[in-house]
PDB file of N, CA and C in Angstrom:
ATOM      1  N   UNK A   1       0.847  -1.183   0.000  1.00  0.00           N
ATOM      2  CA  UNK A   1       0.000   0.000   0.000  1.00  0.00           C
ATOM      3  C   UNK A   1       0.884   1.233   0.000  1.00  0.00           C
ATOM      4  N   UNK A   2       0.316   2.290  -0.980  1.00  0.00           N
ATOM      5  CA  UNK A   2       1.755   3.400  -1.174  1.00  0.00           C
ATOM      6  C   UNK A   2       0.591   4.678   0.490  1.00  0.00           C
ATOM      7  N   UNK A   3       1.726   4.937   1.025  1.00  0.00           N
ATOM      8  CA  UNK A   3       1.553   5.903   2.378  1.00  0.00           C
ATOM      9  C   UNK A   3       2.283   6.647   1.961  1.00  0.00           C
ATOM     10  N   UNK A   4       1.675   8.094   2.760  1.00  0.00           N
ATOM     11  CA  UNK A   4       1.931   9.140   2.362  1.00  0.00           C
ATOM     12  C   UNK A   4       2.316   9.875   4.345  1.00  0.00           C
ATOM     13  N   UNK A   5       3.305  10.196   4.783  1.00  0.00           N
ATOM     14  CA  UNK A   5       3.227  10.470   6.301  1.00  0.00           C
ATOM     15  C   UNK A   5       2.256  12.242   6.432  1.00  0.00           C
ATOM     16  N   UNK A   6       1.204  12.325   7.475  1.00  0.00           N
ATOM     17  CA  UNK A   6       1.087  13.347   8.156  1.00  0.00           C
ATOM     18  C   UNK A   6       1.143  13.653   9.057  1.00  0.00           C
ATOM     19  N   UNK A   7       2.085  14.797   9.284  1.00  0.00           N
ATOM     20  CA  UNK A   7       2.581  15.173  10.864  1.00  0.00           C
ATOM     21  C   UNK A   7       1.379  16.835  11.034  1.00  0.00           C
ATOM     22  N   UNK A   8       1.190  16.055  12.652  1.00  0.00           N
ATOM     23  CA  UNK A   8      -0.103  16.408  13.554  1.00  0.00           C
ATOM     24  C   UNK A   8       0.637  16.820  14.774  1.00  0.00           C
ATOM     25  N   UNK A   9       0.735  18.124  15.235  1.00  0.00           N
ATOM     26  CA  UNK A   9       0.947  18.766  16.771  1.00  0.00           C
ATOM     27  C   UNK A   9      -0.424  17.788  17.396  1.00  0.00           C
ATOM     28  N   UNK A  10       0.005  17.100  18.646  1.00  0.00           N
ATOM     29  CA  UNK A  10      -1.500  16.398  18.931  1.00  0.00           C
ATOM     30  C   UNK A  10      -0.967  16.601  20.587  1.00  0.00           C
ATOM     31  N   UNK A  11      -1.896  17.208  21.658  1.00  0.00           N
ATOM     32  CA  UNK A  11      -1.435  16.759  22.549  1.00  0.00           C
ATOM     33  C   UNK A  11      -1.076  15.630  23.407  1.00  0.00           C
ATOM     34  N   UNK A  12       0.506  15.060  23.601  1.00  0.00           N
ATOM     35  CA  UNK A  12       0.733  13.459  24.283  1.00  0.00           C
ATOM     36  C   UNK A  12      -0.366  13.144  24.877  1.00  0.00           C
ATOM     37  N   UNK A  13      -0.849  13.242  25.914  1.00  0.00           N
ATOM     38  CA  UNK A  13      -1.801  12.917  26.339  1.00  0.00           C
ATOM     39  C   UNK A  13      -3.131  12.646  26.094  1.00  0.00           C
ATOM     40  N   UNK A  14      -3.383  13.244  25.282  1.00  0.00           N
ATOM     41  CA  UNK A  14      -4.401  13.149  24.217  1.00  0.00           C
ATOM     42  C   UNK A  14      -3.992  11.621  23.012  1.00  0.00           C
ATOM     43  N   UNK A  15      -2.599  11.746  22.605  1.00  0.00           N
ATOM     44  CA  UNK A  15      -2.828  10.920  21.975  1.00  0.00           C
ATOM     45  C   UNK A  15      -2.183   9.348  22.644  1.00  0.00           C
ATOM     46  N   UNK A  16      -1.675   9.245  23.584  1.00  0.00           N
ATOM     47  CA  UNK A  16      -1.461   8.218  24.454  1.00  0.00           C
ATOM     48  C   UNK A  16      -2.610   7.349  24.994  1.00  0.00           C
ATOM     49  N   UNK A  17      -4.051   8.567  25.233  1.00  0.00           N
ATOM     50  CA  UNK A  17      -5.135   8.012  25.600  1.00  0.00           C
ATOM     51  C   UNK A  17      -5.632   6.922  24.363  1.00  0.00           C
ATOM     52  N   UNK A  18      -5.907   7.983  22.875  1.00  0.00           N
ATOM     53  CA  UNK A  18      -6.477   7.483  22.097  1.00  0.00           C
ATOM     54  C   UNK A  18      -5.473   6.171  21.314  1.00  0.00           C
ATOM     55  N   UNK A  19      -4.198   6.358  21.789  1.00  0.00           N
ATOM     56  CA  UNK A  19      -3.794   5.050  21.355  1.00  0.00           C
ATOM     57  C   UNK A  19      -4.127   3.857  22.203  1.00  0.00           C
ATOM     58  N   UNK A  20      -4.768   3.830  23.242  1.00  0.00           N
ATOM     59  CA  UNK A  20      -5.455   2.594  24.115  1.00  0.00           C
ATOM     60  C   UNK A  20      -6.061   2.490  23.848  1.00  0.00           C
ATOM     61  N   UNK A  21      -7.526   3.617  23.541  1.00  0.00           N
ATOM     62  CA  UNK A  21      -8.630   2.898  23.179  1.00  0.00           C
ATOM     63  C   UNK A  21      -8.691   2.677  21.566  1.00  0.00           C
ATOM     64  N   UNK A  22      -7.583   3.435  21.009  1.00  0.00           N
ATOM     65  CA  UNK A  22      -7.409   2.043  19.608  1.00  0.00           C
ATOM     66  C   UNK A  22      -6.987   0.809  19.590  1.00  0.00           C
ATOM     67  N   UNK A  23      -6.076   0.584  21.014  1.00  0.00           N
ATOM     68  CA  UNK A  23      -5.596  -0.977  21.120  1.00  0.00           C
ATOM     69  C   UNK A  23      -6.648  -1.455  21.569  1.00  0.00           C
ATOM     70  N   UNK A  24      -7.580  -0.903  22.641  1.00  0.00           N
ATOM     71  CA  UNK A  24      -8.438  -2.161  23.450  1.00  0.00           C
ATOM     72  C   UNK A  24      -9.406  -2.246  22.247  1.00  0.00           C
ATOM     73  N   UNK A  25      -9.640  -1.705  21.045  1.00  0.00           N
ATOM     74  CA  UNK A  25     -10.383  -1.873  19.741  1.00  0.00           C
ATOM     75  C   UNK A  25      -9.427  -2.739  18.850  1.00  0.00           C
ATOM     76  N   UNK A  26      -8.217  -3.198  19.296  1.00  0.00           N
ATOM     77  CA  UNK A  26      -7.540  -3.958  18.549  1.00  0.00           C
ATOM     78  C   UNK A  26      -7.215  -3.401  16.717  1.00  0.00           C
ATOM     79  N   UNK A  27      -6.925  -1.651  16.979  1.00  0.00           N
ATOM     80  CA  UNK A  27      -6.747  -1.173  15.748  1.00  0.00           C
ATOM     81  C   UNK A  27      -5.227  -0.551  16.221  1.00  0.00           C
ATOM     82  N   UNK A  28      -5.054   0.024  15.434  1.00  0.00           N
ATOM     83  CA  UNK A  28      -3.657   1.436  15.045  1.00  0.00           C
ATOM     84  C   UNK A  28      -4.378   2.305  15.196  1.00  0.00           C
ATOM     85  N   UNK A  29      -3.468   3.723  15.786  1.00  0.00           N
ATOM     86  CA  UNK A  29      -3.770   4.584  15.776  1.00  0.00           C
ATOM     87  C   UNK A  29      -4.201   5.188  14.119  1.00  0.00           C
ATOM     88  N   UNK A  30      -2.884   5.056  13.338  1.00  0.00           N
ATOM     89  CA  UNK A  30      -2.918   5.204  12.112  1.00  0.00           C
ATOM     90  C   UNK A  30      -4.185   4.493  11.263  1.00  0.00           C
ATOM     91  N   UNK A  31      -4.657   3.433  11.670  1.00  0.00           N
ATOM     92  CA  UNK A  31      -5.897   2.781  11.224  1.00  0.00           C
ATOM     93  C   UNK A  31      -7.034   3.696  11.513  1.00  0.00           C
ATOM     94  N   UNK A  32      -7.257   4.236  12.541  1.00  0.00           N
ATOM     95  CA  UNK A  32      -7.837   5.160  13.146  1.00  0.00           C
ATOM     96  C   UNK A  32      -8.297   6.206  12.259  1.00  0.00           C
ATOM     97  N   UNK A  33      -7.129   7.439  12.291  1.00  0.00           N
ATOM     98  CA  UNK A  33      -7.255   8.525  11.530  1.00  0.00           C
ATOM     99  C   UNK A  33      -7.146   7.862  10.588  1.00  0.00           C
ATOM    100  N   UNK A  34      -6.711   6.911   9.294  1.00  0.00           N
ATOM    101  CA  UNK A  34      -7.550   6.746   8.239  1.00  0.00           C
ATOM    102  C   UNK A  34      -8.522   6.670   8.089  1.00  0.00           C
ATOM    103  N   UNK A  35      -9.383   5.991   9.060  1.00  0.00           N
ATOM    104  CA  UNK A  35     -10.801   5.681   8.908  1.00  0.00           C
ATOM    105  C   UNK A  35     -11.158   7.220   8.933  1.00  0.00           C
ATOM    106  N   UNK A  36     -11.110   7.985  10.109  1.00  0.00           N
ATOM    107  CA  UNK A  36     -11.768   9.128  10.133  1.00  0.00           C
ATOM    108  C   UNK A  36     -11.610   9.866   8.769  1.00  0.00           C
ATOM    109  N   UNK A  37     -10.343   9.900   8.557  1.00  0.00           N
ATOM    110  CA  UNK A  37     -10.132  10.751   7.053  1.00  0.00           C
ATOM    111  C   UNK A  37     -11.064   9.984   5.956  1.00  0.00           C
ATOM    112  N   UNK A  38     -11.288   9.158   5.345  1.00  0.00           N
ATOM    113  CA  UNK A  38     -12.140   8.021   4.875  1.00  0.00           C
ATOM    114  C   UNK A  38     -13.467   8.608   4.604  1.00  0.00           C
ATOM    115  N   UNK A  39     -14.030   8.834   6.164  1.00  0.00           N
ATOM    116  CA  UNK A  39     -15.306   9.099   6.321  1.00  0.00           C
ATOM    117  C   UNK A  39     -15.712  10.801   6.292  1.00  0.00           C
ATOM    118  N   UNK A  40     -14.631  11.752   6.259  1.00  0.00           N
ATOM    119  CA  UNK A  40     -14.386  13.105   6.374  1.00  0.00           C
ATOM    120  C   UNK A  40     -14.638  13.277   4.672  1.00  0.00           C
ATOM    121  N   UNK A  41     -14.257  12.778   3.533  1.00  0.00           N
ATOM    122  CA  UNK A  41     -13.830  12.219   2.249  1.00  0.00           C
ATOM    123  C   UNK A  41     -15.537  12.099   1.672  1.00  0.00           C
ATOM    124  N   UNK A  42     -15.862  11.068   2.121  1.00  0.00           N
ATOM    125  CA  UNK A  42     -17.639  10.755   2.076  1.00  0.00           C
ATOM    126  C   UNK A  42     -18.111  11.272   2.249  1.00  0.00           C
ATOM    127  N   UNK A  43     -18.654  11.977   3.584  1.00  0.00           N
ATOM    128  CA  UNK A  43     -19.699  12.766   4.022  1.00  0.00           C
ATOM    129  C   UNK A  43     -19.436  14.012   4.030  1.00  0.00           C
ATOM    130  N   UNK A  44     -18.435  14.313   4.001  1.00  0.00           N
ATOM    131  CA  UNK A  44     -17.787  15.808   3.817  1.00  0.00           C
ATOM    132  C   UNK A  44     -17.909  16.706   4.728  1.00  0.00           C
ATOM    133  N   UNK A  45     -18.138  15.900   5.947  1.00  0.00           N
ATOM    134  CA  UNK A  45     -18.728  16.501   6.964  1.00  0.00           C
ATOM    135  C   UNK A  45     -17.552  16.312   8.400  1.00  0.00           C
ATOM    136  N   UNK A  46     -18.010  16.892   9.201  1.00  0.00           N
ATOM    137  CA  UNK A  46     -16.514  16.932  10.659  1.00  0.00           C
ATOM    138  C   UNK A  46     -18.017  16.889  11.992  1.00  0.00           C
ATOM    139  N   UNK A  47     -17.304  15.863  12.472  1.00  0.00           N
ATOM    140  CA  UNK A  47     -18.880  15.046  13.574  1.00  0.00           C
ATOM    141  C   UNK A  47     -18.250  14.959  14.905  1.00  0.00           C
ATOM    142  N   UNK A  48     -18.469  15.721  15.722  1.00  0.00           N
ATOM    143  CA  UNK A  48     -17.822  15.434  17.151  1.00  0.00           C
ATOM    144  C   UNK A  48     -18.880  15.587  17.967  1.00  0.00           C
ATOM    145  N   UNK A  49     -18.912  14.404  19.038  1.00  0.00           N
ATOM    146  CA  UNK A  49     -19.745  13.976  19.992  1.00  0.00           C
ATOM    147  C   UNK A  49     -18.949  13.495  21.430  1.00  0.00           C
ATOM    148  N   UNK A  50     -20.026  13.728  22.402  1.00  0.00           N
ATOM    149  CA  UNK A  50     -19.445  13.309  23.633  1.00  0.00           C
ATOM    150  C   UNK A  50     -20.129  12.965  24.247  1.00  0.00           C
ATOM    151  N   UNK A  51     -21.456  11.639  23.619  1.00  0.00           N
ATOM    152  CA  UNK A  51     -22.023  10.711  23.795  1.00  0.00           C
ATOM    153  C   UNK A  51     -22.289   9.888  24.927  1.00  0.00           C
ATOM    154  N   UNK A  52     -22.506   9.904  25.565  1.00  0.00           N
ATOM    155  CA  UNK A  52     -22.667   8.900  26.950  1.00  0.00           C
ATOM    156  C   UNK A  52     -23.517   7.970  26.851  1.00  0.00           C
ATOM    157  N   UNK A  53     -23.396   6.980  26.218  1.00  0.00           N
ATOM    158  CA  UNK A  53     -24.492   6.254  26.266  1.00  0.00           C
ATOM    159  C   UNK A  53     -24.747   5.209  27.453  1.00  0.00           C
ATOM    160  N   UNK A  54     -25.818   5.641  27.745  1.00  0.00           N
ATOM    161  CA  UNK A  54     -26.447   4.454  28.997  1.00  0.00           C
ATOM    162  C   UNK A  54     -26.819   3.125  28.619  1.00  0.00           C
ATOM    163  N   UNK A  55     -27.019   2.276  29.712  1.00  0.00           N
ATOM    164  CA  UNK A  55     -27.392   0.497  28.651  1.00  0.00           C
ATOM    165  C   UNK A  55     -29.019   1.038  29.352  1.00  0.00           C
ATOM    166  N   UNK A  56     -29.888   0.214  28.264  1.00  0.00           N
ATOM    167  CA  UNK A  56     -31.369   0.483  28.489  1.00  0.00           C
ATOM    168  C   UNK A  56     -31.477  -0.603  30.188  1.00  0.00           C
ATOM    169  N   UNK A  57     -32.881  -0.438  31.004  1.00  0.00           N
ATOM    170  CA  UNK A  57     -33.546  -1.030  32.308  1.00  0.00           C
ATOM    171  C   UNK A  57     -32.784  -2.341  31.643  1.00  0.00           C
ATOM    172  N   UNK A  58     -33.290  -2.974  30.611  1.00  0.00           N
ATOM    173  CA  UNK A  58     -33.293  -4.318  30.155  1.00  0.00           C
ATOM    174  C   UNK A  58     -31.876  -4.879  30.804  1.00  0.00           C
ATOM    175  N   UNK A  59     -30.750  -3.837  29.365  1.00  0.00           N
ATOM    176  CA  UNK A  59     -29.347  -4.264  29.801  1.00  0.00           C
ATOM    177  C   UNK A  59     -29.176  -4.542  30.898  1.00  0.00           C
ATOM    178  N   UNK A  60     -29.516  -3.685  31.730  1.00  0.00           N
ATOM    179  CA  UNK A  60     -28.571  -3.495  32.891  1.00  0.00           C
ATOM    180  C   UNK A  60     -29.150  -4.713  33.826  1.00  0.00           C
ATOM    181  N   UNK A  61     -30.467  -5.248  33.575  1.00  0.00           N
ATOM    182  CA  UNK A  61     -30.910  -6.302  34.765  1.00  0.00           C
ATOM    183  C   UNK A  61     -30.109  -7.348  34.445  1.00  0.00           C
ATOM    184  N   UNK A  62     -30.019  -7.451  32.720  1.00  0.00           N
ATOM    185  CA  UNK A  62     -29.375  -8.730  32.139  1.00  0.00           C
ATOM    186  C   UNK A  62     -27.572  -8.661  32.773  1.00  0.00           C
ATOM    187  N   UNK A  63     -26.912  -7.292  32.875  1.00  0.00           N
ATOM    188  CA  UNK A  63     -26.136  -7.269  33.583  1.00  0.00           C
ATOM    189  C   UNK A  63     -26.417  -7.929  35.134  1.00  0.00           C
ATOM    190  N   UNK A  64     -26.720  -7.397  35.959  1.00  0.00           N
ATOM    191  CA  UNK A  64     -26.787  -7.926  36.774  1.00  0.00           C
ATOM    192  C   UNK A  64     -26.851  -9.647  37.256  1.00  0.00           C
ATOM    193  N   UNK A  65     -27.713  -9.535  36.618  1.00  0.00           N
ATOM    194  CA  UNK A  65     -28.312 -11.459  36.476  1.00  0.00           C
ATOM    195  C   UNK A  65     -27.126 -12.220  36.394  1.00  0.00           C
ATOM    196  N   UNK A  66     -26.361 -11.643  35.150  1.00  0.00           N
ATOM    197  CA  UNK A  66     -24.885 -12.369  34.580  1.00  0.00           C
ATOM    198  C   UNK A  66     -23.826 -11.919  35.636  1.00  0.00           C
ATOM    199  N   UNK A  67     -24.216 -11.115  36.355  1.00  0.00           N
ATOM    200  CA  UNK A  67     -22.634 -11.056  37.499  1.00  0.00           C
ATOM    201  C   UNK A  67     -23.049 -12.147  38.611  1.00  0.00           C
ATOM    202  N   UNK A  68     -24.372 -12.152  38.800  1.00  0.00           N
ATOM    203  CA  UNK A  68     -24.829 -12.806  39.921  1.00  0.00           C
ATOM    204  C   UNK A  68     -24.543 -14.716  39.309  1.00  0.00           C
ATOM    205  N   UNK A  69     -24.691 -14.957  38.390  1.00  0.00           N
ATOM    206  CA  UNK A  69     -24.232 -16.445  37.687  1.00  0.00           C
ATOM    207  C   UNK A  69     -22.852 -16.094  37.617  1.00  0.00           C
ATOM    208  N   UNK A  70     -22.042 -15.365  37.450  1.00  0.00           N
ATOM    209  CA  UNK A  70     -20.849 -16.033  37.659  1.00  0.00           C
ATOM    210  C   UNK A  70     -19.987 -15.866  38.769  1.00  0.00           C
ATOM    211  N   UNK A  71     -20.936 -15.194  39.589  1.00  0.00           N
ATOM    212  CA  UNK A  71     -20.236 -15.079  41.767  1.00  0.00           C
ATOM    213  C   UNK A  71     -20.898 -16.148  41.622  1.00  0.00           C
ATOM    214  N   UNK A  72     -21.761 -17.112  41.363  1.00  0.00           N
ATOM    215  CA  UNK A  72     -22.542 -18.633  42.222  1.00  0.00           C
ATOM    216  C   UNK A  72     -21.870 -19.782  41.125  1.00  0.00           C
ATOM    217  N   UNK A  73     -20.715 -19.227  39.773  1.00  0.00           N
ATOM    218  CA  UNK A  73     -20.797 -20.183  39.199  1.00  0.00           C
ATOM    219  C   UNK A  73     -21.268 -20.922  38.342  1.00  0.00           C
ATOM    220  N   UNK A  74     -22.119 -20.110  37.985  1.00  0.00           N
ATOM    221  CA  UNK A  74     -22.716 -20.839  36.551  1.00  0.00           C
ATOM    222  C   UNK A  74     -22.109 -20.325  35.238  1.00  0.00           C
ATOM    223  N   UNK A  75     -21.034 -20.775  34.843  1.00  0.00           N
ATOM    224  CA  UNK A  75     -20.086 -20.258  33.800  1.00  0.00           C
ATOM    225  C   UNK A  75     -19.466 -21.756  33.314  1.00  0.00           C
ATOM    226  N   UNK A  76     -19.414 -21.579  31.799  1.00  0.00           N
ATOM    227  CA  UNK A  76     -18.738 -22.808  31.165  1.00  0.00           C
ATOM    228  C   UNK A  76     -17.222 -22.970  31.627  1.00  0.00           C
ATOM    229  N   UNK A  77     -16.699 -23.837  31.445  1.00  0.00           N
ATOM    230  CA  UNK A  77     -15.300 -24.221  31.751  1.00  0.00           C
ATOM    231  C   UNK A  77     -14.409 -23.547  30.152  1.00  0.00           C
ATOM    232  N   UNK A  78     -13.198 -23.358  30.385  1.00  0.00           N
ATOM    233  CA  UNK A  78     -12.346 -22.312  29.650  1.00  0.00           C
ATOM    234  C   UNK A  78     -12.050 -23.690  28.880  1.00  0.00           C
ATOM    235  N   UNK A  79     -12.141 -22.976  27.616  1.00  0.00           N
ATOM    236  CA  UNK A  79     -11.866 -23.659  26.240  1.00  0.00           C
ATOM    237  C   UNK A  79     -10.772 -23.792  25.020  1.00  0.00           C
ATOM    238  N   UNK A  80     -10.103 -24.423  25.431  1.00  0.00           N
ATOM    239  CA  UNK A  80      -8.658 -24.059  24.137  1.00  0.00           C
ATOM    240  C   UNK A  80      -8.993 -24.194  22.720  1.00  0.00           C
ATOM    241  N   UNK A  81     -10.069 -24.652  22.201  1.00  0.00           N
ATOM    242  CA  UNK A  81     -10.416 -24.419  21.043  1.00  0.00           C
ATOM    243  C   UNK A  81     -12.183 -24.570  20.702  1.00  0.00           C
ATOM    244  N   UNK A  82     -12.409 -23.876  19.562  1.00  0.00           N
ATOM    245  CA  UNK A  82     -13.773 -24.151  19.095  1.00  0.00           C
ATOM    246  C   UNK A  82     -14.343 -25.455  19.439  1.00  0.00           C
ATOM    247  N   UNK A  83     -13.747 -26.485  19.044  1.00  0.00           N
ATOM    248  CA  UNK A  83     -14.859 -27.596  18.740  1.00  0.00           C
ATOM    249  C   UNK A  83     -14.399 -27.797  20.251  1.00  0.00           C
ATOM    250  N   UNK A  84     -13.693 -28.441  21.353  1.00  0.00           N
ATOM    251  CA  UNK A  84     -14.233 -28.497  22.670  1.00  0.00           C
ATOM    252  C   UNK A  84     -15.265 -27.679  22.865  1.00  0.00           C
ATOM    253  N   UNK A  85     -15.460 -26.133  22.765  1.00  0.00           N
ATOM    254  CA  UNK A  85     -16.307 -25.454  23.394  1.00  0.00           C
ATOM    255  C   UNK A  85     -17.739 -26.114  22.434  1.00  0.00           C
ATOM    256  N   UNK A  86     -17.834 -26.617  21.426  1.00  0.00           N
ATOM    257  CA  UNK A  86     -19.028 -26.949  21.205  1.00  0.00           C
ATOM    258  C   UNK A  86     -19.574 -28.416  21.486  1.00  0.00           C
ATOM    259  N   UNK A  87     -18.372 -29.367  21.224  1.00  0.00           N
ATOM    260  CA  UNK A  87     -18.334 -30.802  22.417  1.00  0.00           C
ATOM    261  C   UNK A  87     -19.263 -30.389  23.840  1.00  0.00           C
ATOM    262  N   UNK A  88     -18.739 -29.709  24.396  1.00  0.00           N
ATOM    263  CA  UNK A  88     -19.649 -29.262  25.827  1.00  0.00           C
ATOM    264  C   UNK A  88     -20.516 -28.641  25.756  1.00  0.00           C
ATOM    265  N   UNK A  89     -20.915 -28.129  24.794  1.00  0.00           N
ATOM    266  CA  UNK A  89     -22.387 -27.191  24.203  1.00  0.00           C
ATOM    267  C   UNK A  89     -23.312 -28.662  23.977  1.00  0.00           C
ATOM    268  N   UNK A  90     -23.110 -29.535  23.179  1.00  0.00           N
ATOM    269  CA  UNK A  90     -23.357 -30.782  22.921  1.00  0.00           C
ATOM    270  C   UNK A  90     -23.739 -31.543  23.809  1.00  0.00           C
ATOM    271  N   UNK A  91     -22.780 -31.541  25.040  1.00  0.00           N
ATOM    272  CA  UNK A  91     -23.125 -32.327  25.870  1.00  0.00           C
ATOM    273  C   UNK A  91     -23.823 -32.722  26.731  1.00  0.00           C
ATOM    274  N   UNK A  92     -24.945 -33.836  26.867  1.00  0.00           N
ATOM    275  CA  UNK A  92     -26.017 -33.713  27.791  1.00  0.00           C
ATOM    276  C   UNK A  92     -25.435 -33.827  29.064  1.00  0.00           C
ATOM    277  N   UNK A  93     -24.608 -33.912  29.845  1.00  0.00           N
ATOM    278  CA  UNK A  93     -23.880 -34.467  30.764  1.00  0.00           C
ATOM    279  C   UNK A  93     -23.212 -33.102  31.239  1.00  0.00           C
ATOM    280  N   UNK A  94     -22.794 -32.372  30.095  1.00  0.00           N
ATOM    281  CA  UNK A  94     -21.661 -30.981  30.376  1.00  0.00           C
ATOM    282  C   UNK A  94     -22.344 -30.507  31.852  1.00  0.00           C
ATOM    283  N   UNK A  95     -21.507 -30.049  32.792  1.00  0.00           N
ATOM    284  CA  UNK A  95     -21.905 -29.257  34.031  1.00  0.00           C
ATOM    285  C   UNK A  95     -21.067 -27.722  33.802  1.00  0.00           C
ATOM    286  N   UNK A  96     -21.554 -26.959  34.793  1.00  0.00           N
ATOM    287  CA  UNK A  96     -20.723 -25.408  34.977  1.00  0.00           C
ATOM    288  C   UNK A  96     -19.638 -25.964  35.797  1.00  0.00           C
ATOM    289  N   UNK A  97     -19.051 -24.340  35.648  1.00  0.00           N
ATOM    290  CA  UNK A  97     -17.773 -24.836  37.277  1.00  0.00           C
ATOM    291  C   UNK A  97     -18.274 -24.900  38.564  1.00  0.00           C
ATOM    292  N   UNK A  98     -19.371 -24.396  38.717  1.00  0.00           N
ATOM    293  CA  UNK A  98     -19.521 -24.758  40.146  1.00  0.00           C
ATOM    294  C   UNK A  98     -20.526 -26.425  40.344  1.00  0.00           C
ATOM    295  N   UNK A  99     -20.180 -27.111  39.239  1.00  0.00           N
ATOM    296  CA  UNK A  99     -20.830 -28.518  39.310  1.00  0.00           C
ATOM    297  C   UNK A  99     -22.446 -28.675  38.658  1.00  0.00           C
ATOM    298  N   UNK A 100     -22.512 -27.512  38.453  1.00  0.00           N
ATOM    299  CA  UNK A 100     -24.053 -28.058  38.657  1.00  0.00           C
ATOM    300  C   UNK A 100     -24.327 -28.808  37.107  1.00  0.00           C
ATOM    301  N   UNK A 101     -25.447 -29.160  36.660  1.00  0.00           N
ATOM    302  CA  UNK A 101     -25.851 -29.480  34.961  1.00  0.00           C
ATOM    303  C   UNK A 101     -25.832 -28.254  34.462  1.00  0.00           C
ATOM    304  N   UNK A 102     -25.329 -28.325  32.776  1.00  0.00           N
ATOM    305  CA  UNK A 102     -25.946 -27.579  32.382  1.00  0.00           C
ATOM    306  C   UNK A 102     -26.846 -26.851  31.158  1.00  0.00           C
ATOM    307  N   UNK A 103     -27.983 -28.387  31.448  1.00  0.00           N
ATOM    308  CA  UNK A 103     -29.175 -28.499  30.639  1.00  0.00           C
ATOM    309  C   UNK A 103     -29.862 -27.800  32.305  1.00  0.00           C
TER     310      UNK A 103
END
């Protein structure tokens, strides 16, 4: 792919942050501002938000529910590959870690 470099005054901190939450997105920074440039290109437009989004009543009970199953244990056993994890999906017999069935 032919690259072309652009140099950006960015404040460190500013961009130290946004290089984490491009890693915990499992991107590049540089992946990043391409995309944005990409989409700047298309819409021709410049979009800044500071969004907070809340999880709806629903989410959040379904949160709950799911912290409360896995403090008592009801969680599959850790899987080194696909087909085990579906062997025990399969299995009428499969239990959680804390023993129980889990049909």
């Amino acid at each position: 792919m032919n690259t072309a470099v652009v140099n950006v005054k960015v404040d460190p901190k500013i961009k130290k942050q946004a290089q984490k939450v491009a890693e915990a997105l499992g991107l590049s920074l540089s992946s990043v501002v391409n995309a944005y440039l990409r989409q700047l290109i298309k819409t021709r437009r410049v979009e800044f938000s500071d969004v907070r989004l809340e999880p709806t009543p629903y989410t959040k009970r379904m949160l709950r529910q799911s912290e409360k199953d896995i403090k008592a244990g009801y969680v599959s056993p850790v899987f080194e590959n696909v087909e085990d994890s579906i062997a025990w999906l399969d299995d009428p017999d499969a239990k959680y870690q804390n023993g129980h069935p889990a049909r």
